[in-house]
Structure formats: structure tokens, C-alpha cells
Protein backbone atom coordinates (compact mmCIF):
# COMPACT_ATOMS: atom_id res chain seq x y z
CA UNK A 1 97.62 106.36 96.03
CA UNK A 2 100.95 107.62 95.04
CA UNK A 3 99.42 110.56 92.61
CA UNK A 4 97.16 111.68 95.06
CA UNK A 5 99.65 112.27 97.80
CA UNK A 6 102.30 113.73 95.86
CA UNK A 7 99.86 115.59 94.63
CA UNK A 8 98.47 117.13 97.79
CA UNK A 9 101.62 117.47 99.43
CA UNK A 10 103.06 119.46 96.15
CA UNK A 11 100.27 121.69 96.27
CA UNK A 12 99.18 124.23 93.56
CA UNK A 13 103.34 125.13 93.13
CA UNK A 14 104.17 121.53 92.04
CA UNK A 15 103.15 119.38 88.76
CA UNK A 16 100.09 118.34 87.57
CA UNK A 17 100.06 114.80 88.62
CA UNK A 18 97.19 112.60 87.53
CA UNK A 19 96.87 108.63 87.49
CA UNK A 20 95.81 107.38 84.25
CA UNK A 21 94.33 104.27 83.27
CA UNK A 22 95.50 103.52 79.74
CA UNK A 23 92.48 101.34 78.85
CA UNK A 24 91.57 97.46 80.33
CA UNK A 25 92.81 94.97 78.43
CA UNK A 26 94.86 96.66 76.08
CA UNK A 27 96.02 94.92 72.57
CA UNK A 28 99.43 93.93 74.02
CA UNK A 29 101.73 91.23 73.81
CA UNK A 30 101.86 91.72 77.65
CA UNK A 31 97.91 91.36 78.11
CA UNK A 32 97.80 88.50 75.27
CA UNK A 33 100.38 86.01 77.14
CA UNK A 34 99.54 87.49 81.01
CA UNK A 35 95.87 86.89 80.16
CA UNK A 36 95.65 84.95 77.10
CA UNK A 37 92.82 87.86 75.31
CA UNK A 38 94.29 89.75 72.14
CA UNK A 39 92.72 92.64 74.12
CA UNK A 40 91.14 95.96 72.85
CA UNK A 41 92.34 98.89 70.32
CA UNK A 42 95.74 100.56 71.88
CA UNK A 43 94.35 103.89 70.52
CA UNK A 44 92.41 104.00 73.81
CA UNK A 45 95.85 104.55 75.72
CA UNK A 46 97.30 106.97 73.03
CA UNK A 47 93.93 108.93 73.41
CA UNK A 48 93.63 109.03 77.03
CA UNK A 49 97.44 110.45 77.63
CA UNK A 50 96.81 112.71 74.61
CA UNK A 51 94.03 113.93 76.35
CA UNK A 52 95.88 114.27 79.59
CA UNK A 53 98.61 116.46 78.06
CA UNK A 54 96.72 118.84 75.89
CA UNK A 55 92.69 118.89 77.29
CA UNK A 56 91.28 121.64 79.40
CA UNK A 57 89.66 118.90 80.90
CA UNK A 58 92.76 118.20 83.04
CA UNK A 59 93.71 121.46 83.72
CA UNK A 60 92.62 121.34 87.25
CA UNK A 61 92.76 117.80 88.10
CA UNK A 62 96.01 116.78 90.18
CA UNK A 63 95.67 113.89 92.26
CA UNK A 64 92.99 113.04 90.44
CA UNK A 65 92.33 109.29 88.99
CA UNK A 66 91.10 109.32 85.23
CA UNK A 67 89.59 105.85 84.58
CA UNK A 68 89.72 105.93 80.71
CA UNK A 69 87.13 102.82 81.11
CA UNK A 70 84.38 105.13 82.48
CA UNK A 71 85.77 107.60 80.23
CA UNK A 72 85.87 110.34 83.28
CA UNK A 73 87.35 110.69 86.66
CA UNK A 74 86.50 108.25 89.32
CA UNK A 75 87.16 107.87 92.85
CA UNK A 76 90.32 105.30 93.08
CA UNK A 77 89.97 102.19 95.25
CA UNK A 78 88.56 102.53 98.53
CA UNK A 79 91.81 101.62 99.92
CA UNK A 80 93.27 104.86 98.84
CA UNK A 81 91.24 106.33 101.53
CA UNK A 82 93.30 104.66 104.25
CA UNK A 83 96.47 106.91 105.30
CA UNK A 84 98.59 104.59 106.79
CA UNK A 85 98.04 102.50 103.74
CA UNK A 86 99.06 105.27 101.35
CA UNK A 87 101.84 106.09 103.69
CA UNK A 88 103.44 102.32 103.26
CA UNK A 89 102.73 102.87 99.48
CA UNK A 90 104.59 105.80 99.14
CA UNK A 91 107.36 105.01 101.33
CA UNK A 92 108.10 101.59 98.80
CA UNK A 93 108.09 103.36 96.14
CA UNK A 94 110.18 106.35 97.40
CA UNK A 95 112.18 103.24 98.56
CA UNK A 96 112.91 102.38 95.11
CA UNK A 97 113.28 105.51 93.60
């Protein structure tokens, strides 16, 4: 929610912003004790921000959602779609930043 709205309200003069998923399930020690699976290869999340910083394939894609699952970019949860929802989300995290 946050990407996309800083996003749009930056405009082409601002960053690229995109939200990245670094791969479910991860090989962690954070996945392995929060959910008790050794998880999957971390390469996935090197690859996917590697990807973000030097592809073509993001050259045009702020406030865009890049589900490295799906291996392309999806829509983000429906809720994102709500704008008094995003609003709220952004203002907590402005809040804390």
C-alpha cells in the first residue's frame, strides 16, 4: 500500500519505488523459529533485489508489487484498493518515521 502511494503521489520526478517480495519462506533463522520450516534457498531474495536494481524489467515499474513467488508482478491484496485503508497505512507509518 505504502509503495504504491508514494509512488503515485511522487510521480515520474520521484524514485523508483517498488514492493518486493523476497521469496516465501525464506531459509532464515527468523522463518525456522516463527514457523518452525528450515525454509527455501535465500538466493531467491538476493536474486529478486538484484533484479530490482539492475533489470530493464523494472525500469518502468514504480508502485508496482513484484511477487518473486509468481516470479512477475501481481496485483497486491485487494485491500490495497481501498483509499481510506491506504490512507491509515500511510499515515502509521509516516507516524513512525
Amino acid at each position: 500500500m505504502w509503495t504504491k502511494k508514494v509512488a503515485s503521489d511522487l510521480g515520474t520526478d520521484g524514485p523508483m519505488l517498488v514492493a518486493v517480495d523476497p521469496g516465501s519462506m525464506l531459509g532464515s533463522k527468523m522463518v525456522t523459529e516463527g514457523f518452525g520450516v528450515a525454509g527455501g534457498d535465500m538466493g531467491i531474495g538476493a536474486d529478486i533485489l538484484a533484479r530490482a536494481s539492475l533489470s530493464d524489467e523494472f525500469a518502468e515499474a514504480s508502485g508496482k508489487y513484484c511477487d518473486s513467488d509468481s516470479h512477475r508482478f501481481a496485483d497486491p491484496h485487494a485491500e490495497a484498493a481501498n483509499g481510506a485503508k491506504v490512507d491509515a497505512v500511510v499515515k502509521a507509518i509516516e507516524s513512525l518515521i
